[in-house]
Structures are given as C-alpha cells and as structure tokens.
Protein backbone atom coordinates (compact mmCIF):
# COMPACT_ATOMS: atom_id res chain seq x y z
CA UNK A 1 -17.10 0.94 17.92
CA UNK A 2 -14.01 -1.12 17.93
CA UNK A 3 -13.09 -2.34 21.27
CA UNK A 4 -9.38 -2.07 20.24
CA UNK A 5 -10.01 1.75 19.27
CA UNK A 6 -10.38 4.25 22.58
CA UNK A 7 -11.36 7.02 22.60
CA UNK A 8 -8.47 8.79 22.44
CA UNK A 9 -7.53 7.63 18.80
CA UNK A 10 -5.44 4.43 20.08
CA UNK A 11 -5.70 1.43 17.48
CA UNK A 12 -4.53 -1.44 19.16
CA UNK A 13 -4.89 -3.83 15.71
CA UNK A 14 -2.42 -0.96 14.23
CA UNK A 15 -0.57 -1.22 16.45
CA UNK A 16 0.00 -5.03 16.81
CA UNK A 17 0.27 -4.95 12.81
CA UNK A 18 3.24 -2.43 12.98
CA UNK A 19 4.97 -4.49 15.83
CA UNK A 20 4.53 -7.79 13.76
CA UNK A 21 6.38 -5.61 10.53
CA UNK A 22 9.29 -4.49 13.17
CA UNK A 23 9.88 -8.02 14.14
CA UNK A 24 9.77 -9.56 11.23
CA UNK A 25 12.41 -6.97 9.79
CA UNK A 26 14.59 -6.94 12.79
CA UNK A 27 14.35 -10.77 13.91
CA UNK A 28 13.08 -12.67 11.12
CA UNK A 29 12.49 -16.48 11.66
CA UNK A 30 15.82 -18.07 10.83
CA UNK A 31 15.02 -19.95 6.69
CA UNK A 32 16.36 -23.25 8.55
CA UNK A 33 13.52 -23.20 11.35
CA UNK A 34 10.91 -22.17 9.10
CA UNK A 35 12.18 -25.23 6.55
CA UNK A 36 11.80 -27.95 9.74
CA UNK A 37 8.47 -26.11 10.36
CA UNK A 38 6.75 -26.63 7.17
CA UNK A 39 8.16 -30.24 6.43
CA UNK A 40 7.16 -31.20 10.21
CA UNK A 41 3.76 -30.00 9.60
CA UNK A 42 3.61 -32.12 6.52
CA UNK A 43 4.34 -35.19 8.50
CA UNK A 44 1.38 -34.47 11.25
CA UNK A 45 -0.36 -37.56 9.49
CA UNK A 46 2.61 -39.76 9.98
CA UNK A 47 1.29 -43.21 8.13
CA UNK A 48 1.21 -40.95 4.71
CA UNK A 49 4.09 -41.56 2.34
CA UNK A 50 5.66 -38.92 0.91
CA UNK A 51 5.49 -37.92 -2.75
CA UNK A 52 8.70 -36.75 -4.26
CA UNK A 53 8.90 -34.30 -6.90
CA UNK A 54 10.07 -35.04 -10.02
CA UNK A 55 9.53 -32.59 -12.60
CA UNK A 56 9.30 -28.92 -11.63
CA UNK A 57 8.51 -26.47 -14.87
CA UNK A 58 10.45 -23.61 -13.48
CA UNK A 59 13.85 -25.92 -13.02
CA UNK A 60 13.13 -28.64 -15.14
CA UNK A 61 11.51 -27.19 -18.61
CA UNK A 62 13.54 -25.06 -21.65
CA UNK A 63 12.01 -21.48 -21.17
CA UNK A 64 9.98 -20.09 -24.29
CA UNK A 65 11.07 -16.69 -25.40
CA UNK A 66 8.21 -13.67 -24.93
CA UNK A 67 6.04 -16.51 -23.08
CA UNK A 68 4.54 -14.60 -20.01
CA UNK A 69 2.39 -15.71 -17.31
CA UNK A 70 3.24 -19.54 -18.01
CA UNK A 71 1.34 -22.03 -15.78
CA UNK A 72 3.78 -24.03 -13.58
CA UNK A 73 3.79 -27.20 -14.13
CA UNK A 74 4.80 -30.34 -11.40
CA UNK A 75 4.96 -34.14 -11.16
CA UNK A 76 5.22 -35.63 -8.13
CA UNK A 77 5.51 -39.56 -7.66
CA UNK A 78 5.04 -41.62 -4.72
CA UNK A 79 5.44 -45.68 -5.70
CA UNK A 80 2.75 -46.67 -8.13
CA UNK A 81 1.22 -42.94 -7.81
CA UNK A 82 2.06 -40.27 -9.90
CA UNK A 83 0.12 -36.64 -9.65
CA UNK A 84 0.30 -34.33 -12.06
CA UNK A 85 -0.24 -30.35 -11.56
CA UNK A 86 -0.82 -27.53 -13.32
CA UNK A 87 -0.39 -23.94 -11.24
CA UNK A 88 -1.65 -20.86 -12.67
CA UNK A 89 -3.08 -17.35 -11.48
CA UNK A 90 -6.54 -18.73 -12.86
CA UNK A 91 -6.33 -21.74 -10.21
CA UNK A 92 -4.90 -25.47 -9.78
CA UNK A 93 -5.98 -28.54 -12.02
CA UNK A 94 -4.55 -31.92 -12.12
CA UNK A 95 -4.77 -35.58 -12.24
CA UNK A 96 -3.74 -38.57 -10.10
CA UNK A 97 -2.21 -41.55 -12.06
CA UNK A 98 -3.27 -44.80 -12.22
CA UNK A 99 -7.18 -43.01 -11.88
CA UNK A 100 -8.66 -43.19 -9.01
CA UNK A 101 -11.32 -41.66 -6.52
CA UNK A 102 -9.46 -39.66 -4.16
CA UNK A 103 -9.95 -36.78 -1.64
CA UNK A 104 -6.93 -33.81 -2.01
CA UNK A 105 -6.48 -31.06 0.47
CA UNK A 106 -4.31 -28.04 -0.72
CA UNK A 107 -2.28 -27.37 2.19
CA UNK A 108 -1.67 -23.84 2.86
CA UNK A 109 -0.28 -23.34 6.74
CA UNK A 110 -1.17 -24.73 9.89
CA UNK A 111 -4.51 -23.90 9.47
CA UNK A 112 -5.26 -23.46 5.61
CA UNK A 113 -6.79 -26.38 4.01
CA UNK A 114 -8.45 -26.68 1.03
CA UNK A 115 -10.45 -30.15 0.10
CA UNK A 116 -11.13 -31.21 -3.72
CA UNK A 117 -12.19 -34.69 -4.69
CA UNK A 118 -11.16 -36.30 -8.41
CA UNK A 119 -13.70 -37.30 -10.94
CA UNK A 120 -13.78 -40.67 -12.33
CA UNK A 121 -10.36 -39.98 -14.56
CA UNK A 122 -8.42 -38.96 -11.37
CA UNK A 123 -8.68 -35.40 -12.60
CA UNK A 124 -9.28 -32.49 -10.04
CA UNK A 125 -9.07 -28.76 -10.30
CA UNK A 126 -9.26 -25.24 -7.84
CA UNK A 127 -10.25 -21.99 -9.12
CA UNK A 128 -8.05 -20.78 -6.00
CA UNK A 129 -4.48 -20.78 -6.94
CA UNK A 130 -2.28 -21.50 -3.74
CA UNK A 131 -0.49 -18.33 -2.23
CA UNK A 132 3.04 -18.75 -0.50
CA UNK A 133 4.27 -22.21 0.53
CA UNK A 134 1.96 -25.22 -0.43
CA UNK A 135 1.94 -29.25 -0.44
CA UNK A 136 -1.19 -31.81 -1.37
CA UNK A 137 -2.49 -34.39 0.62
CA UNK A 138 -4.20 -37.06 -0.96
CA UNK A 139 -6.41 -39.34 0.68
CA UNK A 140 -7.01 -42.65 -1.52
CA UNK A 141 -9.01 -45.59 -0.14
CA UNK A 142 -6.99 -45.97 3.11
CA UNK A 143 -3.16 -44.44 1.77
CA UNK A 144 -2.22 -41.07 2.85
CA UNK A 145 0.44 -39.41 0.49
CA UNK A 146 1.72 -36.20 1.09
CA UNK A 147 3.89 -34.20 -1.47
CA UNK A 148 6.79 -32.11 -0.83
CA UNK A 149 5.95 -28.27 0.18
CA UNK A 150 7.07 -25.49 -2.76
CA UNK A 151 6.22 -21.73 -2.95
CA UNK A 152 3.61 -21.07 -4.87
C-alpha cells in the first residue's frame, strides 16, 4: 500500500499534484525570474563561453506552404566554433564545426542532463528530442561552451 494513501481514501500525491496546479494558476513564477533562472543555471560552469545563436529556422527561414512537422533547425557560434542542430519529434542530430571529439550534454533543468559524444566528423545525434526549455554544453579538450537556452 501507498504510504501517502490511508485508509480512509486520502491521497496525499493527489493532493500535492492539485495544490502544485492551484499555484501555478493563481501565482505563477513571474516570465522575468524564470528567464534569470534558466540563463543563471547555464552559467553554473562559469569558465564556458557562451555560444550565440545565429540562425533559428522558426525566425530565420521562408516557411514552405503545406510543409508540416518541419524539423527546427539552429546554428549557434561561439569564436572559431560553430554547432549546427537539427530538432525534430524523431530526436536531435548535429555537428560541431571545425570537427572535433567532443562530449555534449542536452540540458534539460536543474537536474536533466543528457550526455552524447561526436564521431570523428563532429557529428552527434539523440533519439530523445528535448521537451520544454533546452541549451547544449559542449565539452572540447579543455573549453566549455554553453549555448543559449530555447523552448523546445
């Protein structure tokens, strides 16, 4: 039996979840705080350099008449490194530029963190597409680079 269940009927998880939907309807987190939340968490590792984004798909690209279920597609550059990304309900794929060995965690949250490693062409892909708000990490040789956060 559940501990949070009693015997008469009370579900304390049920509960909790139905207090959680009240608050977040009557005193949602302010878009501002939640904005300095996400871009401090993507500075925890603060020797990484931030990659800027500088081609977006759904801002940047002419949209294609009766085309449905288009992957998203995003450039982000940080000095000499360009990534490249592909977002789709199938999953991620992408590549770093110049090529190079690196380690990439999909950041999700706080505690969401997703680690993929590039092949030999700096090319690396997730059959998990990223839910809500997301940034990469990469980790190459001893540079950190961290791109900006978007919603998935």
């Amino acid at each position: 039996m559940n501990d949070d269940t009693h015997d008469d009927g009370f579900d304390g998880e049920l509960l909790e979840e139905e207090l959680r939907q009240a608050a977040t309807i009557l005193d949602p987190v302010p878009a501002q705080l939640r904005q300095l939340a996400v871009e401090a968490f993507a500075l925890h590792d603060l020797d990484a350099r931030i990659a800027e984004l500088t081609f977006d798909s759904v801002v940047d690209a002419i949209p294609v008449r009766g085309a449905t279920d288009v992957p998203r597609m995003l450039t982000f550059r940080a000095g000499e490194v360009t990534v490249d990304v592909e977002v789709s309900a199938q999953g991620l794929m992408g590549q770093v530029l110049p090529p190079q060995q690196a380690r990439i965690d999909v950041l999700g949250g706080p505690q969401t963190v997703t680690p993929l490693s590039t092949d030999d062409m700096g090319r690396f892909t997730s059959e998990a597409p990223p839910t809500g708000p997301f940034a990469l990490r990469l980790r190459t040789g001893g540079d950190v680079v961290v791109t900006e956060w978007l919603r998935a």
